[in-house]
N, C-alpha and C. Protein backbone atom coordinates (compact mmCIF):
# COMPACT_ATOMS: atom_id res chain seq x y z
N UNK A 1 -11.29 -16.65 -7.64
CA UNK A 1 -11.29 -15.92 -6.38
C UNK A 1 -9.94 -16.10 -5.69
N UNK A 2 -9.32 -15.02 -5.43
CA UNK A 2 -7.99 -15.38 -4.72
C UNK A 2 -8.24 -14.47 -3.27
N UNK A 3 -6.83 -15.29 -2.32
CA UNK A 3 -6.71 -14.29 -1.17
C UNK A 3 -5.67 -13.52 -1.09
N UNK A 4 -5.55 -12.46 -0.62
CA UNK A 4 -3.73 -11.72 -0.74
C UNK A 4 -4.05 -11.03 0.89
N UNK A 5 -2.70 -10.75 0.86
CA UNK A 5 -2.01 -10.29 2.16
C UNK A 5 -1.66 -8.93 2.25
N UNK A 6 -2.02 -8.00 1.32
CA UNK A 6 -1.54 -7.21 1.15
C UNK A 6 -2.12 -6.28 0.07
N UNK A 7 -2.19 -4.69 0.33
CA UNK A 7 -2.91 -3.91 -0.64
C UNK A 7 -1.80 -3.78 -1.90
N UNK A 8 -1.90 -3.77 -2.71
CA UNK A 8 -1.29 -3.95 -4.32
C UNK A 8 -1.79 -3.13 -5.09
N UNK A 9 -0.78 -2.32 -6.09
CA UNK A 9 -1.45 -1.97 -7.23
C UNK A 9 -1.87 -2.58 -8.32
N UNK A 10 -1.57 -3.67 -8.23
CA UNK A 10 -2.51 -4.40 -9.43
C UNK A 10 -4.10 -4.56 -8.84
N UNK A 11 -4.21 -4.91 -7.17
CA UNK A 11 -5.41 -5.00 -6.80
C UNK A 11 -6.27 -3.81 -6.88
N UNK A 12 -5.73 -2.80 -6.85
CA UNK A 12 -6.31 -1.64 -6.90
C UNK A 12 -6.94 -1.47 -8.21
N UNK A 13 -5.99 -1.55 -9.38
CA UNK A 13 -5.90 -1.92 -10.64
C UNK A 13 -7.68 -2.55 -10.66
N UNK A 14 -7.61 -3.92 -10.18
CA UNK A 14 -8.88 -4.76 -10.78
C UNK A 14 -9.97 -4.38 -10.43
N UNK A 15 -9.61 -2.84 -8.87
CA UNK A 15 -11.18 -2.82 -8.62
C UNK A 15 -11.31 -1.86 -9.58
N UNK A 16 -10.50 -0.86 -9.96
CA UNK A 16 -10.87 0.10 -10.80
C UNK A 16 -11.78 -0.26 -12.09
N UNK A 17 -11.25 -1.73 -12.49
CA UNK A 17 -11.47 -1.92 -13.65
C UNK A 17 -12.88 -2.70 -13.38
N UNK A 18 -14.02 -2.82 -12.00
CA UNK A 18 -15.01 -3.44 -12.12
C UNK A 18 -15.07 -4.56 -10.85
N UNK A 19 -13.60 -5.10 -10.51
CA UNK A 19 -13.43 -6.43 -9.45
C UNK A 19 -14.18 -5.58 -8.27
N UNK A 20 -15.29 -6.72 -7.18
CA UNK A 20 -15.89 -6.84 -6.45
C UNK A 20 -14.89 -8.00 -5.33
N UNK A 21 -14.53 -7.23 -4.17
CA UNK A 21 -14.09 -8.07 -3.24
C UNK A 21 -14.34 -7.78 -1.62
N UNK A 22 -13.09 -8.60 -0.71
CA UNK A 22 -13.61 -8.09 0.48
C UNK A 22 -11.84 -7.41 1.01
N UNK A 23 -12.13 -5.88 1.61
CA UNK A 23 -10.99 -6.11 1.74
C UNK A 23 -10.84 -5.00 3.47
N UNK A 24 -9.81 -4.83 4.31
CA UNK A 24 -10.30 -4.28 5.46
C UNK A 24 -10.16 -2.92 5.21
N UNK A 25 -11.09 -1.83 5.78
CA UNK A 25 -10.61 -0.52 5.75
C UNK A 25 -9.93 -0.11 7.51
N UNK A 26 -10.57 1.14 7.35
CA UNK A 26 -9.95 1.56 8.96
C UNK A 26 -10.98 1.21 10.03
N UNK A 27 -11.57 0.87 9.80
CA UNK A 27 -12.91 0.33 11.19
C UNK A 27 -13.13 -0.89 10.50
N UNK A 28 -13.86 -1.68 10.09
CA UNK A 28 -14.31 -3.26 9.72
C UNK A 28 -14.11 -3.96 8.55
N UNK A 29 -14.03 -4.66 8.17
CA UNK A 29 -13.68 -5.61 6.62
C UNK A 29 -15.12 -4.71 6.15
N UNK A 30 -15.23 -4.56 4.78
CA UNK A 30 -16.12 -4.01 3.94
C UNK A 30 -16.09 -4.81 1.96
N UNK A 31 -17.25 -4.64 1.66
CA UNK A 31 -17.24 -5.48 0.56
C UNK A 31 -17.03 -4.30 0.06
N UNK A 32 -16.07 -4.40 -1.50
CA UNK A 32 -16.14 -3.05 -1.98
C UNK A 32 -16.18 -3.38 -3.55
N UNK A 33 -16.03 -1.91 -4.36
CA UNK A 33 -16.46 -1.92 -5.75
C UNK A 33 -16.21 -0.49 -5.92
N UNK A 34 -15.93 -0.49 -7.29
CA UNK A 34 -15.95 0.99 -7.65
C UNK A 34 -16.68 2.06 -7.82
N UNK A 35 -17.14 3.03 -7.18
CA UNK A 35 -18.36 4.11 -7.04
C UNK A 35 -18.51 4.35 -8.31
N UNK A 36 -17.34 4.64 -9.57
CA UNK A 36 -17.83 4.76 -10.74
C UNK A 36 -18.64 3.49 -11.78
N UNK A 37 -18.48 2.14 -10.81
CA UNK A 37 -19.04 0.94 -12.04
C UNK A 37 -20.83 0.84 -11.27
N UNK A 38 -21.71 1.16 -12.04
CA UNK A 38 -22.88 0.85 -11.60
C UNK A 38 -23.11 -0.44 -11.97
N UNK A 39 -22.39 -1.57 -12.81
CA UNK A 39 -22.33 -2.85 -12.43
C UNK A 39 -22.13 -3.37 -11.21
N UNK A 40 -20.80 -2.96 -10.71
CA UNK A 40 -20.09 -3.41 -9.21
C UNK A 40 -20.53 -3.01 -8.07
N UNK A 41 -21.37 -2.01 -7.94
CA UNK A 41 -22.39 -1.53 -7.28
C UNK A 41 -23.84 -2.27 -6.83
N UNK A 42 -23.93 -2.57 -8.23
CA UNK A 42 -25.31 -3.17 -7.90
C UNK A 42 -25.21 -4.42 -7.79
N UNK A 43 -24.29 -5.26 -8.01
CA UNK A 43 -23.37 -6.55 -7.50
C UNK A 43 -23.28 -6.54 -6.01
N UNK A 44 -22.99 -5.14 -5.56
CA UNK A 44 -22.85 -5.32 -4.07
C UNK A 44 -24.08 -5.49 -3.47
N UNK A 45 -24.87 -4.69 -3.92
CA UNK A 45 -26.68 -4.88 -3.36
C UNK A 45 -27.10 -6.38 -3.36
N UNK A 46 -26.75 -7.04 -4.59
CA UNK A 46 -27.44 -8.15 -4.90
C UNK A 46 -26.57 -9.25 -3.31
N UNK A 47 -25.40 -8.89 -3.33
CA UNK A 47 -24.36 -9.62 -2.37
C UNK A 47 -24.37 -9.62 -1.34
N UNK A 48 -24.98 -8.51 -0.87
CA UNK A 48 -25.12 -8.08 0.59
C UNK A 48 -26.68 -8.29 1.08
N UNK A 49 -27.52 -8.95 0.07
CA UNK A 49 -29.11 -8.62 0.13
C UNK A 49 -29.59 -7.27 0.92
N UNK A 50 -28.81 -6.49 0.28
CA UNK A 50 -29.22 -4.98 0.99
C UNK A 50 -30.61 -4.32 0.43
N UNK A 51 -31.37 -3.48 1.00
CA UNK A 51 -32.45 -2.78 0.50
C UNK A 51 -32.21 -2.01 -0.18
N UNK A 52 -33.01 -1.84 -1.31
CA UNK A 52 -32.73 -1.11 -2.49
C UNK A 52 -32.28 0.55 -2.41
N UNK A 53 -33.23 0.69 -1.15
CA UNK A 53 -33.46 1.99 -0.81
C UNK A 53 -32.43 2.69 -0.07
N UNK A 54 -31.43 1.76 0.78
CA UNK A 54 -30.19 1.94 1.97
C UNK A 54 -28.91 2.92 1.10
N UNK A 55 -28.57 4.10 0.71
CA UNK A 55 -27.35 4.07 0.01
C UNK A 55 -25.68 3.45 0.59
N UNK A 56 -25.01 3.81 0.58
CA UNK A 56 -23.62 3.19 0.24
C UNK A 56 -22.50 4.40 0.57
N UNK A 57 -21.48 3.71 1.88
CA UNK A 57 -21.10 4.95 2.16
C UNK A 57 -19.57 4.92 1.06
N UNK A 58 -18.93 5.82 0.52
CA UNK A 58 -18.06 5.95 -0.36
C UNK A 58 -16.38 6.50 0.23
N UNK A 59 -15.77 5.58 -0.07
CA UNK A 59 -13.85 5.92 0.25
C UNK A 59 -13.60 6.95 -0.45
N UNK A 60 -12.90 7.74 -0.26
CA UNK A 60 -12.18 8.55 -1.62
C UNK A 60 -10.97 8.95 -0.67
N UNK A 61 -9.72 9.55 -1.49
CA UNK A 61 -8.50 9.11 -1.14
C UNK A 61 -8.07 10.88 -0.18
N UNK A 62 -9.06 11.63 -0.71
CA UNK A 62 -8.70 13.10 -0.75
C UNK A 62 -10.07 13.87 -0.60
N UNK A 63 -9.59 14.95 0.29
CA UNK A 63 -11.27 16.00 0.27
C UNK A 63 -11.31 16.32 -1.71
N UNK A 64 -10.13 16.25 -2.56
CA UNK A 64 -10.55 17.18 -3.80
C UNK A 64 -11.11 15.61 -4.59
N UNK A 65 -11.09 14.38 -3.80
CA UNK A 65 -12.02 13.78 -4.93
C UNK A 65 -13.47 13.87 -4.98
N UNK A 66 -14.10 15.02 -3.91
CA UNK A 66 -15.23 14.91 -3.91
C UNK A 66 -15.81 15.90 -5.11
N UNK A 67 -14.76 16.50 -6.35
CA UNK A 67 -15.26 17.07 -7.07
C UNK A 67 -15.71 16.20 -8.24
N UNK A 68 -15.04 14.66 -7.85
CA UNK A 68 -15.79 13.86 -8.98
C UNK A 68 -17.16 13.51 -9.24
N UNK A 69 -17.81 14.07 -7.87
CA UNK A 69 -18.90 13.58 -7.70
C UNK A 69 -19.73 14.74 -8.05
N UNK A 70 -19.36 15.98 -8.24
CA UNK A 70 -19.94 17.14 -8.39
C UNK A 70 -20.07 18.09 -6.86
N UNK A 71 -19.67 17.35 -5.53
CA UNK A 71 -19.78 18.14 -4.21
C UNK A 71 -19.37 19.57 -4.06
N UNK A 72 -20.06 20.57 -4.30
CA UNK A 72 -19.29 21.91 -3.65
C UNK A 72 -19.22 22.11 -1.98
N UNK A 73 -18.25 22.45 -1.90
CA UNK A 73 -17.91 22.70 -0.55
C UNK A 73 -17.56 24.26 -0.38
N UNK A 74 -18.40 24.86 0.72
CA UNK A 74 -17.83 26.03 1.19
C UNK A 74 -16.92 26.33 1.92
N UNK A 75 -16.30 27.24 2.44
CA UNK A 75 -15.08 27.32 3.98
C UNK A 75 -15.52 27.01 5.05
N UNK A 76 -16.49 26.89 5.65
CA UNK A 76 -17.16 26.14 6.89
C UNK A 76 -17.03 24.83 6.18
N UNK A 77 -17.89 24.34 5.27
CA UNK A 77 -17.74 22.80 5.52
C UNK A 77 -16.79 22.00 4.81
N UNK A 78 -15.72 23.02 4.39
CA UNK A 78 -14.30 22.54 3.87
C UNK A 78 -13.39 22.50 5.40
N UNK A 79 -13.57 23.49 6.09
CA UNK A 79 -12.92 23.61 7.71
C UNK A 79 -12.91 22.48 8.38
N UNK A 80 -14.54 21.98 7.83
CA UNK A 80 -15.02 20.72 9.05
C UNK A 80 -14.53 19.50 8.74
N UNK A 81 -14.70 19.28 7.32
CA UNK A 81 -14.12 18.21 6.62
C UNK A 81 -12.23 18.06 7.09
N UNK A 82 -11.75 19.09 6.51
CA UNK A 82 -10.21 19.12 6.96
C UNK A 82 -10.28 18.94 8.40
N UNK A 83 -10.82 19.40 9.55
CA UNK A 83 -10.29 18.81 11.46
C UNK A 83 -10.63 17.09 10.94
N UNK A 84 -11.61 16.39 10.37
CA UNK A 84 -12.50 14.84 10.73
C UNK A 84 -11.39 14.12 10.05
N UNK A 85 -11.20 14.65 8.50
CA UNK A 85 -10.36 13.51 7.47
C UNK A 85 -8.87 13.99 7.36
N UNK A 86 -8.36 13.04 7.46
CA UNK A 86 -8.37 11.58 7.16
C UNK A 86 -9.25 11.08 8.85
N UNK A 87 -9.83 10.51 8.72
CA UNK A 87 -10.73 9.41 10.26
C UNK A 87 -11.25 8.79 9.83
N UNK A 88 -12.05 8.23 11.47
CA UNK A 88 -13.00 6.83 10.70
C UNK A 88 -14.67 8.17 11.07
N UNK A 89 -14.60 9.16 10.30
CA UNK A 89 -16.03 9.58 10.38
C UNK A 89 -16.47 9.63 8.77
N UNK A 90 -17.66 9.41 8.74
CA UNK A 90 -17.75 9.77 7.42
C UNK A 90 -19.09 10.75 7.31
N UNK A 91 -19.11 11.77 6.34
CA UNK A 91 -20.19 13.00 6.31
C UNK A 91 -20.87 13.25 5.17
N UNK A 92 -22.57 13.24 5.14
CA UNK A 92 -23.20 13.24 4.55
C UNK A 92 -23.25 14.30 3.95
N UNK A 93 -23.44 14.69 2.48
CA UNK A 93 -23.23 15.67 1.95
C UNK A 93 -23.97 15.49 0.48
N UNK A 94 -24.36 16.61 0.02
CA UNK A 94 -25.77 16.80 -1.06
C UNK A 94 -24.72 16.30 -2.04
N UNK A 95 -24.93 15.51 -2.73
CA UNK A 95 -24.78 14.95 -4.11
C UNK A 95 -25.84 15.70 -5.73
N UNK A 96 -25.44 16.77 -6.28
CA UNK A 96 -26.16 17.31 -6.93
C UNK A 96 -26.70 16.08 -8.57
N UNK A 97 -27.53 15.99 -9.22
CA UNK A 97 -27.73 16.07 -10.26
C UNK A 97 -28.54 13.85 -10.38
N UNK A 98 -28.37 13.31 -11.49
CA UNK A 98 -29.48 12.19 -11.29
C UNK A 98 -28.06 11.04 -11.90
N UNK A 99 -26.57 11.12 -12.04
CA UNK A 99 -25.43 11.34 -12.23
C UNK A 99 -25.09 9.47 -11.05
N UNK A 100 -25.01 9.79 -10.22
CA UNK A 100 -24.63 8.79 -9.23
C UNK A 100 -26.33 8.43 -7.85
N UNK A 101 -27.35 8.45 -8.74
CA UNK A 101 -28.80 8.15 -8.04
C UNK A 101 -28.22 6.16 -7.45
N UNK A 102 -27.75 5.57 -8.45
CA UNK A 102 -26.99 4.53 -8.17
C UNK A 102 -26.80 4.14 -6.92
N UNK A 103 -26.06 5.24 -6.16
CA UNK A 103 -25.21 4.93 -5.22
C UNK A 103 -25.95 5.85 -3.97
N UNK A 104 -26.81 7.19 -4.33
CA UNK A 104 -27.51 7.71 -3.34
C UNK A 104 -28.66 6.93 -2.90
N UNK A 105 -29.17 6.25 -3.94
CA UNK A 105 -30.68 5.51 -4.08
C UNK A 105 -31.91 6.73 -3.79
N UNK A 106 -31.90 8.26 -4.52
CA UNK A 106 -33.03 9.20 -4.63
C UNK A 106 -32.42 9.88 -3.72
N UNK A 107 -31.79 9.86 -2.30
CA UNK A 107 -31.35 10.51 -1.26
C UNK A 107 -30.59 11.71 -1.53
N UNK A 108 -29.94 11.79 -2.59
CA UNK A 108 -29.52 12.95 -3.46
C UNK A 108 -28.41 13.14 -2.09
N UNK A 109 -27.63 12.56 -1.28
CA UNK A 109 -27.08 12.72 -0.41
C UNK A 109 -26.11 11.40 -0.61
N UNK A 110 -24.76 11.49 -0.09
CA UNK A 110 -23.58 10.52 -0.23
C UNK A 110 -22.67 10.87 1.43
N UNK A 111 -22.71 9.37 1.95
CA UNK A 111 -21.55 9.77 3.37
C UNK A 111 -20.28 9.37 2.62
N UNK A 112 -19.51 9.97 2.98
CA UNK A 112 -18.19 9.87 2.14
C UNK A 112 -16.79 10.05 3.26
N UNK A 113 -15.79 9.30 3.30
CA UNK A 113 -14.80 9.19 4.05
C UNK A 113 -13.64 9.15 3.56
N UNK A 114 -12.54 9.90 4.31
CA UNK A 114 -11.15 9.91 3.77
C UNK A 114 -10.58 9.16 5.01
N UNK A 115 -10.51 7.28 4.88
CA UNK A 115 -9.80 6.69 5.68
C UNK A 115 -8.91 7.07 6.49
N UNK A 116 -8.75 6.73 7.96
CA UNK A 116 -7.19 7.28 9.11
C UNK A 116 -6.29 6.28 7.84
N UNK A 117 -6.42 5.46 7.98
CA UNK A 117 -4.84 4.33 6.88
C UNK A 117 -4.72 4.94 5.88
N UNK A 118 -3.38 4.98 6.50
CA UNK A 118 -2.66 5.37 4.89
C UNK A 118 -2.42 4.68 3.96
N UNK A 119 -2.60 2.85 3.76
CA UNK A 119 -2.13 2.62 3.03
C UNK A 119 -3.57 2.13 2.60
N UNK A 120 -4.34 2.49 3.25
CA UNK A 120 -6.20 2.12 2.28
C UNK A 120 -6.14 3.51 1.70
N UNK A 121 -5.68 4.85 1.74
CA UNK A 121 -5.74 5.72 1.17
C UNK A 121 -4.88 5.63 -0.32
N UNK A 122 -3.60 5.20 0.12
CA UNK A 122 -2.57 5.04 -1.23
C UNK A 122 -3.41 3.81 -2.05
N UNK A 123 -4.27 2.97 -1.47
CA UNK A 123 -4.88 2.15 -2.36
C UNK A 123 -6.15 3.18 -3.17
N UNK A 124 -6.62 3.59 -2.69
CA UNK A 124 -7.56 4.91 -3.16
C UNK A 124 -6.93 5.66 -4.08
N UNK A 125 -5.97 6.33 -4.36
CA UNK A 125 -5.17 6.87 -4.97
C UNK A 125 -5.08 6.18 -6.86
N UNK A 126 -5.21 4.76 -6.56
CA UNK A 126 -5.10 3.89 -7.68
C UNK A 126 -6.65 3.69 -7.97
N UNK A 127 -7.07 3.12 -7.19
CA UNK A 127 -8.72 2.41 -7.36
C UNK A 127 -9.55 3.48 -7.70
N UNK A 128 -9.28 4.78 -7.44
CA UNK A 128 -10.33 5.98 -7.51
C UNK A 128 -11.02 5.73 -6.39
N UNK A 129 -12.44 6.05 -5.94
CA UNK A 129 -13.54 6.07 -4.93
C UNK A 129 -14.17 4.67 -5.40
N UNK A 130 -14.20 4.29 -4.24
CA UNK A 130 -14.66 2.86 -3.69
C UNK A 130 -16.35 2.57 -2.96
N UNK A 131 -17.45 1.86 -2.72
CA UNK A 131 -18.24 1.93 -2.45
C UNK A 131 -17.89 1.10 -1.22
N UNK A 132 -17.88 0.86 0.12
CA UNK A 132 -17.46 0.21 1.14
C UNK A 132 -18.35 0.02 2.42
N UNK A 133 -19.21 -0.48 2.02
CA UNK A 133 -20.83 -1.31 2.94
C UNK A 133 -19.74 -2.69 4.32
N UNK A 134 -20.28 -2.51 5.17
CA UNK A 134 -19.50 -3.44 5.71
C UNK A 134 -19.64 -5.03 5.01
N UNK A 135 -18.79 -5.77 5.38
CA UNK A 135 -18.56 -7.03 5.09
C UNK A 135 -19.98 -8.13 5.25
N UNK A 136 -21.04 -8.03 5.14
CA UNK A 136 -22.03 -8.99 5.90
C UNK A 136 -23.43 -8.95 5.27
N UNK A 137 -24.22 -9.83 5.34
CA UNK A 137 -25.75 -9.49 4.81
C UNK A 137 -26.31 -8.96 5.64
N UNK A 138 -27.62 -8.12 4.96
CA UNK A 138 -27.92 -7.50 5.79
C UNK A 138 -28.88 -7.65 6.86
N UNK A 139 -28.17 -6.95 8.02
CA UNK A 139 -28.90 -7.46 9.41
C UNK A 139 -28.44 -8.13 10.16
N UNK A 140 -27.12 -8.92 9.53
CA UNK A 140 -26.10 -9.85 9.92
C UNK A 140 -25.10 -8.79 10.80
N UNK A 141 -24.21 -9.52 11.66
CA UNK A 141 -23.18 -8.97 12.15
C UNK A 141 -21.82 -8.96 11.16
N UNK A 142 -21.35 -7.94 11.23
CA UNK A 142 -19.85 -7.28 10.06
C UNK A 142 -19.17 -8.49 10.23
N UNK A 143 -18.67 -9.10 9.23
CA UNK A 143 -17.14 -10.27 9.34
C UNK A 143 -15.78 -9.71 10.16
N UNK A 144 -15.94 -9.92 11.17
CA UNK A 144 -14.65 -9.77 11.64
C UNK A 144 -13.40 -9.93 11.05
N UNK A 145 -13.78 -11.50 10.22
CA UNK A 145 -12.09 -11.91 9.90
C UNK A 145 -12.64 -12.38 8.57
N UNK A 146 -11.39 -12.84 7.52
CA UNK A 146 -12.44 -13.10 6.50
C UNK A 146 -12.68 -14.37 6.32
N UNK A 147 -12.75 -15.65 7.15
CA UNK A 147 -13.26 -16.79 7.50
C UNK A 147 -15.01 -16.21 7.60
N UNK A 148 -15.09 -15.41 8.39
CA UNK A 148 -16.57 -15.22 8.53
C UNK A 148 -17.01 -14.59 7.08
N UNK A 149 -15.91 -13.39 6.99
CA UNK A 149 -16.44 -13.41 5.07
C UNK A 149 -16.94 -14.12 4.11
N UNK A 150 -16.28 -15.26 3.93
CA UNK A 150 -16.55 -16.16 3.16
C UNK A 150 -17.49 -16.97 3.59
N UNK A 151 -18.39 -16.53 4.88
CA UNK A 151 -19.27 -17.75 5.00
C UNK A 151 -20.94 -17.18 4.26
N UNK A 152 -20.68 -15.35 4.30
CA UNK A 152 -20.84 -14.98 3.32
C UNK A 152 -21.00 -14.95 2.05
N UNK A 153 -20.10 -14.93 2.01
CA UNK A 153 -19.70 -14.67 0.47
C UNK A 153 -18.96 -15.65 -0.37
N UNK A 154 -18.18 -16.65 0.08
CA UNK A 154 -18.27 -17.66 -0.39
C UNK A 154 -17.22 -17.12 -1.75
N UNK A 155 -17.45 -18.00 -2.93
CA UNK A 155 -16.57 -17.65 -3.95
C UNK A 155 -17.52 -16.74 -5.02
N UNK A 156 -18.51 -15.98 -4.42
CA UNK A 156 -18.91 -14.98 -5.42
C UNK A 156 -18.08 -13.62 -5.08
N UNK A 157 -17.01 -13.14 -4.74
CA UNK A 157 -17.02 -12.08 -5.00
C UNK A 157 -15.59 -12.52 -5.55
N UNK A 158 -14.59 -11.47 -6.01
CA UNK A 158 -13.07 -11.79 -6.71
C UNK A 158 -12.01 -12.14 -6.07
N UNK A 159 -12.16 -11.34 -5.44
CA UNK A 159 -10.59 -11.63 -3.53
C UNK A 159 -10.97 -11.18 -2.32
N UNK A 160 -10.16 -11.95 -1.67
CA UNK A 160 -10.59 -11.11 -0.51
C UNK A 160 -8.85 -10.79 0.00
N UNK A 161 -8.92 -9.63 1.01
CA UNK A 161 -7.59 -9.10 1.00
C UNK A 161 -7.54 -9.14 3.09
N UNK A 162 -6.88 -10.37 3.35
CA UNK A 162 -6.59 -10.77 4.63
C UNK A 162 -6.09 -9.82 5.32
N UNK A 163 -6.56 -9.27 6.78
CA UNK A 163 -5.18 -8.47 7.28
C UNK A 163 -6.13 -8.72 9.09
N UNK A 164 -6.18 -10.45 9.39
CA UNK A 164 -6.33 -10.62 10.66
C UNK A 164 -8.14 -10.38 10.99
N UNK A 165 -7.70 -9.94 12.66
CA UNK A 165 -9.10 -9.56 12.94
C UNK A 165 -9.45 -8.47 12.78
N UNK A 166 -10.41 -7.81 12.68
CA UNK A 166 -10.75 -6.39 12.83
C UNK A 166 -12.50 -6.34 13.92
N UNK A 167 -11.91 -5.72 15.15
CA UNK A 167 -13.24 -5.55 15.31
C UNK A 167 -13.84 -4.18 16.18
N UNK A 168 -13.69 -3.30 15.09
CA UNK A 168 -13.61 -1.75 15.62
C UNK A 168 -14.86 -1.52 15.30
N UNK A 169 -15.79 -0.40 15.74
CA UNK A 169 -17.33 -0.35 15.71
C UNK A 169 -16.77 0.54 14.16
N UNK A 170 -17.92 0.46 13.35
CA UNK A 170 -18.18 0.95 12.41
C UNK A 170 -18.11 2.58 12.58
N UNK A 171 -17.99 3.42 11.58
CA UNK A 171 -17.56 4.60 11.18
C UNK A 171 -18.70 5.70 11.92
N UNK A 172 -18.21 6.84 12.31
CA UNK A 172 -18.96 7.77 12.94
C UNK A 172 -19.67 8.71 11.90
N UNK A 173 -20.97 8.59 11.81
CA UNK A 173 -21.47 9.44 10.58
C UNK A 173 -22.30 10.43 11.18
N UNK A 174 -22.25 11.79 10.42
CA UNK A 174 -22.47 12.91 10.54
C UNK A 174 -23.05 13.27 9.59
N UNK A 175 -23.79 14.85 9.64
CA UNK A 175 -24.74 15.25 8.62
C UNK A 175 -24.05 16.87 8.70
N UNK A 176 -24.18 17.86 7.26
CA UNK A 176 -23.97 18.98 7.60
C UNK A 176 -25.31 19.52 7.55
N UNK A 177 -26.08 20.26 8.37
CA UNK A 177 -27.42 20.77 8.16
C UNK A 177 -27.37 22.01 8.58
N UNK A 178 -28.10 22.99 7.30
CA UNK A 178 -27.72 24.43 7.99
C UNK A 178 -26.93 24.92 8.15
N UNK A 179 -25.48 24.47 8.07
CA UNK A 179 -24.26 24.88 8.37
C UNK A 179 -23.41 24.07 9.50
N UNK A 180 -24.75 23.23 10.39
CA UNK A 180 -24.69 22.91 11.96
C UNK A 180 -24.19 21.39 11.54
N UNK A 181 -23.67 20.54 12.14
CA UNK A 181 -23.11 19.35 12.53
C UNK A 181 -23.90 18.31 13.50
N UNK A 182 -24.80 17.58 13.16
CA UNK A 182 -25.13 17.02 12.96
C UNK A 182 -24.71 15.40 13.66
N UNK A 183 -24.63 14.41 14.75
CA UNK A 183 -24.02 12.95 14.60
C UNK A 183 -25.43 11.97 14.51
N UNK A 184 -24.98 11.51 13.33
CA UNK A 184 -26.41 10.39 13.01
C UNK A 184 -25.97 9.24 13.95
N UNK A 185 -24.33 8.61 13.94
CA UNK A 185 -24.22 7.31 14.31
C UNK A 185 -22.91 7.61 14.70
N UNK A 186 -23.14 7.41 16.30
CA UNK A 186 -21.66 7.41 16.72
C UNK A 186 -21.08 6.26 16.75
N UNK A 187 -20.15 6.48 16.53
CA UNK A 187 -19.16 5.01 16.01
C UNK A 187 -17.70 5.35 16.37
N UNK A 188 -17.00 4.75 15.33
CA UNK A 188 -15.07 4.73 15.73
C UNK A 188 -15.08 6.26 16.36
N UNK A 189 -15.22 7.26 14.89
CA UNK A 189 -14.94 8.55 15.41
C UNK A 189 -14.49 9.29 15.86
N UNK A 190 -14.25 10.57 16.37
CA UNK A 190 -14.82 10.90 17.48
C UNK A 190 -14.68 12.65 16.91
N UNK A 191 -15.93 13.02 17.99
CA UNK A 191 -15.95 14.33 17.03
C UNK A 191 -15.82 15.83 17.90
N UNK A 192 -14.61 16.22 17.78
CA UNK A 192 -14.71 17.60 18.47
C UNK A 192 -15.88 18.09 19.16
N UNK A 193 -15.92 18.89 20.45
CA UNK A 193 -16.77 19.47 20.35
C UNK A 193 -17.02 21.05 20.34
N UNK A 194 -15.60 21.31 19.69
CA UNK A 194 -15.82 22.78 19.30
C UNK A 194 -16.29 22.49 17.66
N UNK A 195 -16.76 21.64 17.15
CA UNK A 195 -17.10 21.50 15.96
C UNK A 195 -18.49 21.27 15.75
N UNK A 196 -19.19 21.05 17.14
CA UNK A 196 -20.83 20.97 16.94
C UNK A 196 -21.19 22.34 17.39
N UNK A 197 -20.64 23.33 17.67
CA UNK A 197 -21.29 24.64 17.51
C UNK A 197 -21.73 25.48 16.30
């Protein structure tokens, strides 16, 4: 288990390849893993004592990585997506096929975010799409710093990636329904309001 100071492409490198760590995004420290390893995934469940049933909201670096997932997007909710991302909102959106059930848990639905940081994005860029649950068990309050991480998590996960305190409310999540916009959880955010019409 190591600590670093700094986002790296080799770190990016290890999550791609499976590494489970803690590292900060744009609103709170988050445990993360690769959306494509259903090992490192379900590592995070076991880590976070999360409910089986809760899905997992997902980084990706770009609106076009949501074609890895199979997401079609129309011009309305390509419009909506382009005003929010890059932010700290993230938007629920139909996940087609039984492909990533993993990470929806049956919900056939994925919140998915294109980080405000740019340099958690250029880490995205390397790592591919990331699974990023906040830092904490569940029910617990988010790790601010990663002293509280580790009281956590301790030396089961691979690194953790230091960068101070963080203590910004968690991510603003939204739903597209009908076409209409939707706020499940207001948080960092913040959301137009020529965009909830």
């Amino acid at each position: 288990m190591q600590v670093h100071r700094k986002f790296s492409r080799k770190l990016a490198l290890s999550v791609k390849s499976g590494a489970v760590g803690v590292l900060p995004t744009d609103t709170i420290y988050g445990i993360v893993g690769s959306a494509f390893s259903f090992s490192a995934v379900s590592r995070i469940y076991k880590l976070r004592k999360r409910r089986p049933d809760k899905p997992f909201i997902v980084l990706i670096s770009s609106v076009r990585e949501l074609k890895s997932f199979g997401v079609k997007t129309d011009r309305k909710t390509g419009s909506i997506l382009r005003k929010v991302w890059p932010g700290k909102v993230s938007v629920l959106l139909p996940v087609p096929g039984r492909k990533f059930s993993y990470i929806h848990r049956g919900t056939k639905r994925i919140a998915f975010r294109v980080p405000a940081r740019k340099d958690i994005r250029d880490f995205l860029k390397i790592s591919r799409p990331i699974v990023a649950p906040s830092a904490n068990w569940e029910g617990k309050p988010p790790a601010e710093n990663i002293r509280k991480a580790r009281r956590y998590f301790g030396d089961k996960v691979d690194f953790y990636l230091d960068k101070g305190i963080l203590k910004f409310p968690p991510s603003t999540l939204i739903a597209l329904e009908s076409r209409r916009l939707r706020i499940i959880r207001q948080g960092a955010g913040k959301i137009a309001k020529s965009l909830m019409l």
